[in-house]
Protein backbone atom coordinates (compact mmCIF):
# COMPACT_ATOMS: atom_id res chain seq x y z
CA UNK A 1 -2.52 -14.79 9.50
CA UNK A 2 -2.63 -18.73 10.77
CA UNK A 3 -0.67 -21.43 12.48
CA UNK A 4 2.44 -22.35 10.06
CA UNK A 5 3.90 -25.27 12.16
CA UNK A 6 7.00 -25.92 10.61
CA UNK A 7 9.68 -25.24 13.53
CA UNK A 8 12.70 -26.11 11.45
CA UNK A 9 11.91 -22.89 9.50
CA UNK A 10 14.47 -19.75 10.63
CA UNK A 11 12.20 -17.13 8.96
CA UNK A 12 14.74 -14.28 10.09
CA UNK A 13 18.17 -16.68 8.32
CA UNK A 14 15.58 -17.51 5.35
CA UNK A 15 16.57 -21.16 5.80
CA UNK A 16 14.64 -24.76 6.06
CA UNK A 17 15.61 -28.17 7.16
CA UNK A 18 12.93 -29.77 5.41
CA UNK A 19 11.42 -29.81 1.71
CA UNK A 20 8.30 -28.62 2.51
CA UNK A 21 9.42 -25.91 4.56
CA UNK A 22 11.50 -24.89 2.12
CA UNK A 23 8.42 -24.80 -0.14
CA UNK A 24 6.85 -22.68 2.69
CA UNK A 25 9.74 -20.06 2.39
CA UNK A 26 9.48 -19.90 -1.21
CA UNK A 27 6.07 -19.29 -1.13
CA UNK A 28 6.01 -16.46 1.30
CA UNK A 29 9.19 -14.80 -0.50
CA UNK A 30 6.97 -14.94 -3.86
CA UNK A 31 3.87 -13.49 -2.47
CA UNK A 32 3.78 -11.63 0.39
CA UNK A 33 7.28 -8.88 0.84
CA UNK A 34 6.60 -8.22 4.81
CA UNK A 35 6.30 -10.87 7.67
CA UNK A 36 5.72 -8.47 10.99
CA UNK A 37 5.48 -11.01 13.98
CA UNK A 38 9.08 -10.69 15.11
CA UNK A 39 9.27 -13.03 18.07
CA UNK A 40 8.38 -16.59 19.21
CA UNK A 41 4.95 -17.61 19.43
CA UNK A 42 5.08 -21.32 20.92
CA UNK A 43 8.14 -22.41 22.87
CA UNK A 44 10.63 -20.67 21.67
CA UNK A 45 9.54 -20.93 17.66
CA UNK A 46 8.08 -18.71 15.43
CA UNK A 47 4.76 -20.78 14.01
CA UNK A 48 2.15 -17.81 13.77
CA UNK A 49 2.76 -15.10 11.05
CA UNK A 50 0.83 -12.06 10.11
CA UNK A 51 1.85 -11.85 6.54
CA UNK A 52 1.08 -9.02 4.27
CA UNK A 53 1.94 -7.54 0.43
CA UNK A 54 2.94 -4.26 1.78
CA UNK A 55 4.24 -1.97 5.09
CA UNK A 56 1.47 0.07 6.52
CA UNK A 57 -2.03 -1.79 6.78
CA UNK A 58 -0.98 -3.79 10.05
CA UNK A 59 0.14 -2.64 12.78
CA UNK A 60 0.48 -2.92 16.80
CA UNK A 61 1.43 -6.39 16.89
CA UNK A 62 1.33 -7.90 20.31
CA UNK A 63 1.75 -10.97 21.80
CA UNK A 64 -0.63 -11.54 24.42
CA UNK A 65 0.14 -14.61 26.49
CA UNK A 66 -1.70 -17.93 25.73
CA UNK A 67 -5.59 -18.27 26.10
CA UNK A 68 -7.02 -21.15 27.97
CA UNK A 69 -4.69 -24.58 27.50
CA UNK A 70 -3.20 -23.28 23.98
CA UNK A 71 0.54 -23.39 23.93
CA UNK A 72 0.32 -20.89 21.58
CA UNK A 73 0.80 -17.04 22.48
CA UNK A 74 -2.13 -14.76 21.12
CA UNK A 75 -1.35 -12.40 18.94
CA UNK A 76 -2.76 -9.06 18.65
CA UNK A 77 -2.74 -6.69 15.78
CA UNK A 78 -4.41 -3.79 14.48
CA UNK A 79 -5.42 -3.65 10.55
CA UNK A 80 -5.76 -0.25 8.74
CA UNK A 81 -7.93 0.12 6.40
CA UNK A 82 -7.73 2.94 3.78
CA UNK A 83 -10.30 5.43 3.97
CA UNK A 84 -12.36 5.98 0.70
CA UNK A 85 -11.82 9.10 -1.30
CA UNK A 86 -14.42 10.92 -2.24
CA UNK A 87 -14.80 11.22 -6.04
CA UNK A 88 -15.28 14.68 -7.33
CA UNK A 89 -17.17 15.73 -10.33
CA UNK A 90 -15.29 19.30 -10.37
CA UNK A 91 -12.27 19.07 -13.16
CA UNK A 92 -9.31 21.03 -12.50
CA UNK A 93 -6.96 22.26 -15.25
CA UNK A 94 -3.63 21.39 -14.47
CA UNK A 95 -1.55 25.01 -15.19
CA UNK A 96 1.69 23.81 -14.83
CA UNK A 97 1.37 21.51 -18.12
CA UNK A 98 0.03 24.42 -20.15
CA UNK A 99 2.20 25.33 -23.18
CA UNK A 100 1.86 29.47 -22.47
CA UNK A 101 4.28 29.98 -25.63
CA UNK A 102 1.49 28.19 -28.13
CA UNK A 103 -1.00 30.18 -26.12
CA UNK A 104 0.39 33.23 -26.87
CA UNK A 105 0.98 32.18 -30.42
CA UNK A 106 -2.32 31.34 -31.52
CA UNK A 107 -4.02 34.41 -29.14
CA UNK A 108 -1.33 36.56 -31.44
CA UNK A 109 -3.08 34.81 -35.11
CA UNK A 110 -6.57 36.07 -34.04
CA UNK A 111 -7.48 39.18 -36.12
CA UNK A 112 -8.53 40.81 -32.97
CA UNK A 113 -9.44 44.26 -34.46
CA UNK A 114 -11.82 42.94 -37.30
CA UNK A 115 -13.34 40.47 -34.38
CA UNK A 116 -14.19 42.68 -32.39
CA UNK A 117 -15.03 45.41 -34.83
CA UNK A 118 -18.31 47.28 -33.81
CA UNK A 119 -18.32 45.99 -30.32
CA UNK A 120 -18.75 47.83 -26.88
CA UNK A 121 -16.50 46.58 -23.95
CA UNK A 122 -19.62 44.70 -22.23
CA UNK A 123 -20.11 42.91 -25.95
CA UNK A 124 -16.48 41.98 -26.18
């Protein structure tokens, strides 16, 4: 977020008058995918930008009318933080990758009578 006074930028044309708004433009199209103030924030030109890498962790932009002498509108915005996941020490076996045919082969190699030869049901 900040002031980005360069007035002869057209952030929704993607165009510059000057070189080092240019270099401005270039800089935000290499880093940061999502500008989302939409409308003017000081007579009539965009110069404040929340800027961020992706769509989702801002949101409820606002502009709020100037505070004191400022020129500039406020702007108000909510950030979204991700919630932390809770890591789990329990491992799950993932069924749906399981090679049943292999299973089935290698449960049909086992010499099950001589295995369990002498066994009850409980000792099997």
């Amino acid at each position: 977020m900040g002031n980005f006074d360069h007035p002869d930028t057209y952030w929704r044309d993607n165009t510059a008058g000057h070189k080092q708004s240019r270099r401005l433009l270039e800089c935000v199209d290499d880093n940061f995918p999502l500008q989302v103030i939409q409308e003017p924030t000081r007579r009539g030109a965009m110069l404040d930008f929340v800027f961020t890498v992706r769509d989702g962790p801002v949101e409820n932009v606002k502009l709020k009318g100037s505070l004191g002498c400022s020129d500039h509108e406020m702007v108000q915005f909510k950030i979204l933080r991700a919630a932390r996941r809770a890591h789990s020490k329990l491992t799950i076996l993932d069924f749906r990758r399981a090679d049943f045919g292999l299973f089935r082969d290698l449960l049909g190699r086992v010499p099950w009578d001589k295995a369990l030869e002498g066994r009850g049901a409980q000792e099997s």
